[in-house]
C-alpha atoms as a PDB file:
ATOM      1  CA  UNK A   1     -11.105   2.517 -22.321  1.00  0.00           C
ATOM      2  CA  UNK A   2      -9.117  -0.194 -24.185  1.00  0.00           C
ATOM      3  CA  UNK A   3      -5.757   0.911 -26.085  1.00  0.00           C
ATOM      4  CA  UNK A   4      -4.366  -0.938 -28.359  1.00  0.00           C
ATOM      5  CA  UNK A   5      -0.503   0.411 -30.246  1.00  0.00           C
ATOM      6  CA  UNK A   6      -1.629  -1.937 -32.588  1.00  0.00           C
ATOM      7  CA  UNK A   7      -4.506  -0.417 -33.355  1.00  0.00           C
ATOM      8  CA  UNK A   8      -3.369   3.156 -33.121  1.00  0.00           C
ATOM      9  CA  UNK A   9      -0.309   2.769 -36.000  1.00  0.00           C
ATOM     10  CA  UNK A  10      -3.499   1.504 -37.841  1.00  0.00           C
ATOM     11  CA  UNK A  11      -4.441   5.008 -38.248  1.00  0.00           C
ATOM     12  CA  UNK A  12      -0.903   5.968 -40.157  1.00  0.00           C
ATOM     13  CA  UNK A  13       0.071   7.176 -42.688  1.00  0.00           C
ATOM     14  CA  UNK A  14      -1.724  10.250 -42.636  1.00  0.00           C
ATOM     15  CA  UNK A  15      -1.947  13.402 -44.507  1.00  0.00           C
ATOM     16  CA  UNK A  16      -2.116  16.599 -42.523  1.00  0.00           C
ATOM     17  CA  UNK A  17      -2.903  20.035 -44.147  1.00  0.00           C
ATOM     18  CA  UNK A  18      -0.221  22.681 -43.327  1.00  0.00           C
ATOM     19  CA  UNK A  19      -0.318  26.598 -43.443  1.00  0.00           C
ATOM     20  CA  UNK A  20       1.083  27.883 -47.467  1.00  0.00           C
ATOM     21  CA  UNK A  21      -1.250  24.783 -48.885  1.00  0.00           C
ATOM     22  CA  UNK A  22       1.485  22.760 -47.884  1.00  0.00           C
ATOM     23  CA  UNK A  23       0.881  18.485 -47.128  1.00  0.00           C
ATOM     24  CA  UNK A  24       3.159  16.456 -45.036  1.00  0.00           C
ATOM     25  CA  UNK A  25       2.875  12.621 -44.117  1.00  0.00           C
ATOM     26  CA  UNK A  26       2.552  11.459 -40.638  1.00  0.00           C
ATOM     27  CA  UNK A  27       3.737   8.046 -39.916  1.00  0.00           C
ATOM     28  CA  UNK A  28       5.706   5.996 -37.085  1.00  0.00           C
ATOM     29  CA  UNK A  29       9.584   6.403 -37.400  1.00  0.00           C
ATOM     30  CA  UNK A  30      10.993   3.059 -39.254  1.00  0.00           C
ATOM     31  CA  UNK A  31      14.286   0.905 -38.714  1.00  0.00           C
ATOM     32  CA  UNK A  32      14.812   1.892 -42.342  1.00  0.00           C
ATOM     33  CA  UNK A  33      14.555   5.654 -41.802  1.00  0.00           C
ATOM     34  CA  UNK A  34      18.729   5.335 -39.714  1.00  0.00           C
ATOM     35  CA  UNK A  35      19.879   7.857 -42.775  1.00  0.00           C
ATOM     36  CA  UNK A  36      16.986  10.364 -43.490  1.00  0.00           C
ATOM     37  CA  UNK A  37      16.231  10.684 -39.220  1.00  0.00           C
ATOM     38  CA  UNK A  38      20.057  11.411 -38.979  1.00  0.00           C
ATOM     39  CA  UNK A  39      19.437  14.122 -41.536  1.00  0.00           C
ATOM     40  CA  UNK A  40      17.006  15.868 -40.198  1.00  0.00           C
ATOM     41  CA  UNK A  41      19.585  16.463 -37.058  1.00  0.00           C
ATOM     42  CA  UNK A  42      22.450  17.545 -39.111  1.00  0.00           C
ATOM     43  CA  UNK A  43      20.047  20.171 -40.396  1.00  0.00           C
ATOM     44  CA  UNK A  44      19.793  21.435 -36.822  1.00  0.00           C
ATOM     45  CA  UNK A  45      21.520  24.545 -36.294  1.00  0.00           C
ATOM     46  CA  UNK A  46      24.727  23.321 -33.362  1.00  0.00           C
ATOM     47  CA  UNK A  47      23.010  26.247 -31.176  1.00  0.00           C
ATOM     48  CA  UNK A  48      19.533  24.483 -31.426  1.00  0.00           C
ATOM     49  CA  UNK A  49      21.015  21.064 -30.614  1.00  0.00           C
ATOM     50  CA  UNK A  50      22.522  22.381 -27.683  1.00  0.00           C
ATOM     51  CA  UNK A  51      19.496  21.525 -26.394  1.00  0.00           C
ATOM     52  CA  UNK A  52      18.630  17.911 -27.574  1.00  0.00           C
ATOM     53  CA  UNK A  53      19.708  15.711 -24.776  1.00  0.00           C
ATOM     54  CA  UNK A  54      21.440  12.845 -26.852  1.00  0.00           C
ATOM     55  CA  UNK A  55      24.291  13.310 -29.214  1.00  0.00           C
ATOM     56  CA  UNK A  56      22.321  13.225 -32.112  1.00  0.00           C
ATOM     57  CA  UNK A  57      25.421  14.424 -34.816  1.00  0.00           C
ATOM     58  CA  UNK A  58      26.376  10.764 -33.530  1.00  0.00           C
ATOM     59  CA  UNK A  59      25.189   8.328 -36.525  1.00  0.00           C
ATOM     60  CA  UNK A  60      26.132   5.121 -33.900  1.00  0.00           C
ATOM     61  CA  UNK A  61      23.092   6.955 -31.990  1.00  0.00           C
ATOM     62  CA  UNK A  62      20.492   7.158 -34.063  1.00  0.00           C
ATOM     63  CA  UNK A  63      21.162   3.723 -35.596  1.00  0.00           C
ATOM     64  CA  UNK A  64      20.040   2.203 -31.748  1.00  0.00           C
ATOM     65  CA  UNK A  65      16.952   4.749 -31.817  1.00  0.00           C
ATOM     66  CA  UNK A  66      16.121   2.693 -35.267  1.00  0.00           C
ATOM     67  CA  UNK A  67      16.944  -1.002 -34.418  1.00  0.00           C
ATOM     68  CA  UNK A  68      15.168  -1.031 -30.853  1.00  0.00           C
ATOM     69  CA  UNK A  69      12.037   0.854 -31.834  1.00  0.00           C
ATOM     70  CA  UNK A  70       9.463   0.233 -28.826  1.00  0.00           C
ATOM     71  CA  UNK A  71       6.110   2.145 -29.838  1.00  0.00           C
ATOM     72  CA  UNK A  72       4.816   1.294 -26.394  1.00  0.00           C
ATOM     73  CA  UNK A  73       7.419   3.259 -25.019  1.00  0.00           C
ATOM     74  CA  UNK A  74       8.820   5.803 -27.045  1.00  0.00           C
ATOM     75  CA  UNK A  75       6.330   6.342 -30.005  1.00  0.00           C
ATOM     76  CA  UNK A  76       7.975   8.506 -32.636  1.00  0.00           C
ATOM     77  CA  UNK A  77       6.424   9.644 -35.289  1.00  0.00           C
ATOM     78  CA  UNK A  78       7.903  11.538 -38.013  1.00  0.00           C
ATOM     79  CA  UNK A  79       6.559  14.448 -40.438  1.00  0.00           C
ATOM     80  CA  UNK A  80       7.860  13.918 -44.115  1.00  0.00           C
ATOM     81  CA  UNK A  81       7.515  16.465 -47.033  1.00  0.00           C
ATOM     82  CA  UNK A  82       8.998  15.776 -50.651  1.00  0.00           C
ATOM     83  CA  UNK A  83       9.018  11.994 -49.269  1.00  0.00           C
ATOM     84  CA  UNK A  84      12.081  13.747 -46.823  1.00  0.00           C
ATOM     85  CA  UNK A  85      12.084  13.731 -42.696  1.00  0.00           C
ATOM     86  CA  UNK A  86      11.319  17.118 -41.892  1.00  0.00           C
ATOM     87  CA  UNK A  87      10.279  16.751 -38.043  1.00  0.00           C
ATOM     88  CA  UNK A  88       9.372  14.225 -35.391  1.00  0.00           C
ATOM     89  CA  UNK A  89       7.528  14.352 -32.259  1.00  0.00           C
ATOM     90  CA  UNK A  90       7.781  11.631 -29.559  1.00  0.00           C
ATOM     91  CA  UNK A  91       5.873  10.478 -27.403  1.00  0.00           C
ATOM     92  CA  UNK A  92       7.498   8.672 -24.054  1.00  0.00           C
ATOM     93  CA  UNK A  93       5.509   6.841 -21.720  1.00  0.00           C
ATOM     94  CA  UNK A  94       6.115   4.920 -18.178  1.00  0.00           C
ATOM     95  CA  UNK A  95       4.025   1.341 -18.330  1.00  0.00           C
ATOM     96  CA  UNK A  96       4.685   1.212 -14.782  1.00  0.00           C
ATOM     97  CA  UNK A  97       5.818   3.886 -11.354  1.00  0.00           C
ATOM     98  CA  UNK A  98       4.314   5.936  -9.911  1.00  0.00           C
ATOM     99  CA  UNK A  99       4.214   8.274 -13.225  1.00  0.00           C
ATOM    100  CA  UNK A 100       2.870   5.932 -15.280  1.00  0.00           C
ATOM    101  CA  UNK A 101      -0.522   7.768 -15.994  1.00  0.00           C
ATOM    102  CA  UNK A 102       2.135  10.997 -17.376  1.00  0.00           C
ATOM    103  CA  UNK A 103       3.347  10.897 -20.722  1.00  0.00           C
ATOM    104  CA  UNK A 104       6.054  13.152 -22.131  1.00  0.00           C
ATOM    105  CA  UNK A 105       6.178  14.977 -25.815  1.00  0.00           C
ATOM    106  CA  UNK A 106       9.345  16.392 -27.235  1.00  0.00           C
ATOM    107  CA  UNK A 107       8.698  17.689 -30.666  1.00  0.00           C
ATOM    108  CA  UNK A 108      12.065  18.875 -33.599  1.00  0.00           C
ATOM    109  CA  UNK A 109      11.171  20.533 -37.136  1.00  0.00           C
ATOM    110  CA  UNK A 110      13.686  21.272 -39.343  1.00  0.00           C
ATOM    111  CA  UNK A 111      14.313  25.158 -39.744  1.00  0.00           C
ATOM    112  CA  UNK A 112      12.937  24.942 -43.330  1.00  0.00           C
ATOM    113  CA  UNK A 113      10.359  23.420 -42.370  1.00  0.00           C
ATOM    114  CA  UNK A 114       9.038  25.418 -39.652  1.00  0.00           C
ATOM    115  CA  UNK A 115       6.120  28.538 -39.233  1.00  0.00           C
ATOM    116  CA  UNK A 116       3.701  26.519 -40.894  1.00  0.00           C
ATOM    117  CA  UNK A 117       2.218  24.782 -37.739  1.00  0.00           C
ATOM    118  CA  UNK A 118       3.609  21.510 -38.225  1.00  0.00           C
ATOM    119  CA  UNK A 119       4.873  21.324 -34.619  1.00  0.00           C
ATOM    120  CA  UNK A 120       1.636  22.386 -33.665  1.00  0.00           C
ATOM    121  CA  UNK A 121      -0.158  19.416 -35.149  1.00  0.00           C
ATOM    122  CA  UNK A 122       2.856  16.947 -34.350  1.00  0.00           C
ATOM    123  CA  UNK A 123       1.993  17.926 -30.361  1.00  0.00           C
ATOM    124  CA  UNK A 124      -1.994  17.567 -30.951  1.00  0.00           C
ATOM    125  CA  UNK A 125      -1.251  14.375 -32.251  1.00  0.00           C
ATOM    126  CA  UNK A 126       0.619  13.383 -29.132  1.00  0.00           C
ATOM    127  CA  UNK A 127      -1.780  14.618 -27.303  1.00  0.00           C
ATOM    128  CA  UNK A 128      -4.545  12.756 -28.827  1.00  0.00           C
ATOM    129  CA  UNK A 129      -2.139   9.822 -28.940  1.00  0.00           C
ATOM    130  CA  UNK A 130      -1.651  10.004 -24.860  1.00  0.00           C
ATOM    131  CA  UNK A 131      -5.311  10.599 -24.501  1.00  0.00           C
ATOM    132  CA  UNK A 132      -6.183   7.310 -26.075  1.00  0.00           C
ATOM    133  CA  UNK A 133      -3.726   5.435 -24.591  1.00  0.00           C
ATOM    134  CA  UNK A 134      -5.386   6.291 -20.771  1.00  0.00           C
ATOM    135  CA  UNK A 135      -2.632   9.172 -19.829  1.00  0.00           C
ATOM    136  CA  UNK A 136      -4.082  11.759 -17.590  1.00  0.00           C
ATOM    137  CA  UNK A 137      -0.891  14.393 -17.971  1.00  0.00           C
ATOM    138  CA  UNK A 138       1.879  15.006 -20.665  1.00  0.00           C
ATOM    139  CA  UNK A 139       4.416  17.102 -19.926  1.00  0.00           C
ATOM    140  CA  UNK A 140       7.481  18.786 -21.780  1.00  0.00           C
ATOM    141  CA  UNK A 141      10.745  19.622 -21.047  1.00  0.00           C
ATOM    142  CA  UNK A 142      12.535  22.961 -21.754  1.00  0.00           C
ATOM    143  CA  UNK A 143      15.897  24.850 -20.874  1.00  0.00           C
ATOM    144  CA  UNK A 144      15.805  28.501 -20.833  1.00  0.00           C
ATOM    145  CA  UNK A 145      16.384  29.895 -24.858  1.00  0.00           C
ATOM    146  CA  UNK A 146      13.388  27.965 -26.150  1.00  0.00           C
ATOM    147  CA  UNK A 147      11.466  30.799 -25.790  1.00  0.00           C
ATOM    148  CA  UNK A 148       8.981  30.506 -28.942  1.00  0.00           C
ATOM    149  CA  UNK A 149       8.768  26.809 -27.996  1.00  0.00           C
ATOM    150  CA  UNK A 150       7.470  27.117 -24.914  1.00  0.00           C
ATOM    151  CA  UNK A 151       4.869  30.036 -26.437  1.00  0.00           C
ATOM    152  CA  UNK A 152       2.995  26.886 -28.889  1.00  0.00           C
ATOM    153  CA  UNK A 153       3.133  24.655 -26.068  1.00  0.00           C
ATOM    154  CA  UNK A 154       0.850  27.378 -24.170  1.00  0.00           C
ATOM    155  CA  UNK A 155      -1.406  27.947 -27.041  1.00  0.00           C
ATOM    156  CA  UNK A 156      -1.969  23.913 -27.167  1.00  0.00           C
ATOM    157  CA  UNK A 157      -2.982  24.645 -23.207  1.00  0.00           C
ATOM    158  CA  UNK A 158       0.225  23.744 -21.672  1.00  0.00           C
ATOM    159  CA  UNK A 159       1.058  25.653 -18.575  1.00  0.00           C
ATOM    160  CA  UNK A 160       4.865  25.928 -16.328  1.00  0.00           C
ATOM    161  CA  UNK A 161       4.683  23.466 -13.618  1.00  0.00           C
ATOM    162  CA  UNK A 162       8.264  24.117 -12.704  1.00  0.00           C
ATOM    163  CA  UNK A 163      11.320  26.509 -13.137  1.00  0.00           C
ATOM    164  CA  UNK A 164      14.503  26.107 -11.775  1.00  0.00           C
ATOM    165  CA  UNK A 165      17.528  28.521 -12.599  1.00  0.00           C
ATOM    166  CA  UNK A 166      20.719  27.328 -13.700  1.00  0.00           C
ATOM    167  CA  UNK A 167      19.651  23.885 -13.872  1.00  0.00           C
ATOM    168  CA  UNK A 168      20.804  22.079 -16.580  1.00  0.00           C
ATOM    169  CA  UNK A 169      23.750  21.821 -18.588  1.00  0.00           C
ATOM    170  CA  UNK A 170      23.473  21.370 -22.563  1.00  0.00           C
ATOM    171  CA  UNK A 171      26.525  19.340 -24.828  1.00  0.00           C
ATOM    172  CA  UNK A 172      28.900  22.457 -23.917  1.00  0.00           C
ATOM    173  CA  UNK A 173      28.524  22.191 -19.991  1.00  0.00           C
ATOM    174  CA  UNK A 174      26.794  25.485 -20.097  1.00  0.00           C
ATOM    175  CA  UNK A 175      24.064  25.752 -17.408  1.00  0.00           C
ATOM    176  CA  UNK A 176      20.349  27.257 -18.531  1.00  0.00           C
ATOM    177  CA  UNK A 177      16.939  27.249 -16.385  1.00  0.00           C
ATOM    178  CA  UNK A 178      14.775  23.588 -16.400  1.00  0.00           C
ATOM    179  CA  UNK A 179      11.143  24.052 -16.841  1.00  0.00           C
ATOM    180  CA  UNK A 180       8.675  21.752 -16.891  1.00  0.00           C
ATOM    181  CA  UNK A 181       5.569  22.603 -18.461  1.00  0.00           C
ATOM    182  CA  UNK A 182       1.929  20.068 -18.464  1.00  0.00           C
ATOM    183  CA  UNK A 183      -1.736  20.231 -19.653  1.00  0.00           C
ATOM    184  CA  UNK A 184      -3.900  17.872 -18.396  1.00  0.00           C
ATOM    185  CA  UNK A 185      -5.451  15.460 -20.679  1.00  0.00           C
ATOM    186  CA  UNK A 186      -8.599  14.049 -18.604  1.00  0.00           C
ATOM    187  CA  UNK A 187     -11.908  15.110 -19.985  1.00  0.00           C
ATOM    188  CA  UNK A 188     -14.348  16.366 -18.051  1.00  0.00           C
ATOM    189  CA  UNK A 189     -17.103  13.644 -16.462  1.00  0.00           C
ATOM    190  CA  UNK A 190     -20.067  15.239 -17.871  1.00  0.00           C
ATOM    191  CA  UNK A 191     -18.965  15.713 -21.579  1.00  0.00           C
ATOM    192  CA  UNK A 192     -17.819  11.885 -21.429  1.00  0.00           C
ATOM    193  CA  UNK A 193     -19.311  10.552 -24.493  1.00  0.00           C
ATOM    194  CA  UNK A 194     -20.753  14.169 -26.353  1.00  0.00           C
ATOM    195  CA  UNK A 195     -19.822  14.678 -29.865  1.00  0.00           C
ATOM    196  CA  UNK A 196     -18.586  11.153 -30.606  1.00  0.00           C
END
């Protein structure tokens, strides 16, 4: 199967129906978006973005995030409600190694935002995104708190590959448990090509 980025940014904007009759627009994250993305990470409770890798409070940060946009490598897509960034989900990929056929999803929704399964379509999306685009695996990374995190990623099929205690360290040099949790995203040889 041929996959184009191209092609596959072709399908956005789109609408996606949440729980509460709510609507929110799916698109790729924009050089113009620098304000409104850091927004959405001030909104962040600190305890939450303990857990965000980067130093996202940092303005100087997300301004590089916006200027060197590479959708073959880091596609981002962001969730917008009331024409305001209200999540994003990313999806990171390896176009060469020996883990270039795994993909990795990290998904953020904004506190207001959240209970109405828009992380839940954010990761499907990903998922179908990866799919497409030939990966056989996406994975997703957790440290021990993100308990009702790691419980969607399980409903979307998701399962612990790996757990190690006292692994990581978030922004306050506190150590939690690493886990590592994948689905696999081949289909099946026989349904190849059933349902269109």
């Amino acid at each position: 199967m041929s996959f184009s980025i191209e092609l596959e940014l072709q399908k956005f904007p789109k609408q996606v129906k949440l729980k509460e009759n709510k609507r929110a627009v799916l698109r790729p994250l924009e050089k113009t978006d620098e304000k409104d993305f850091h927004k959405l990470f001030l909104g962040i409770p600190e305890h939450e973005r303990m857990f965000i890798k980067h130093r996202v409070t940092d303005i100087k940060i997300i301004r590089e995030w916006c200027k060197k946009i590479d959708y073959g490598r880091n596609l981002p897509i962001v969730a917008l409600i009331g024409g305001k960034i209200v999540g994003v989900a990313t999806l990171h990929q390896q176009l060469g190694g020996w883990k270039r056929h795994i993909g990795r999803v990290s998904v953020l929704v904004h506190p207001d935002h959240r209970g109405r399964g828009l992380a839940t379509t954010l990761v499907e999306v990903m998922m179908d995104v990866g799919r497409r685009a030939g990966l056989e695996r996406v994975e997703a990374e957790f440290i021990g708190g993100q308990a009702a995190a790691m419980r969607m990623f399980s409903m979307l099929g998701f399962s612990k590959l790996v757990h190690l205690e006292d692994y990581v360290k978030d922004m306050q040099a506190i150590t939690h448990d690493y886990i590592l949790m994948g689905v696999n995203l081949k289909t099946d040889e026989e349904y190849t090509g059933v349902g269109g």
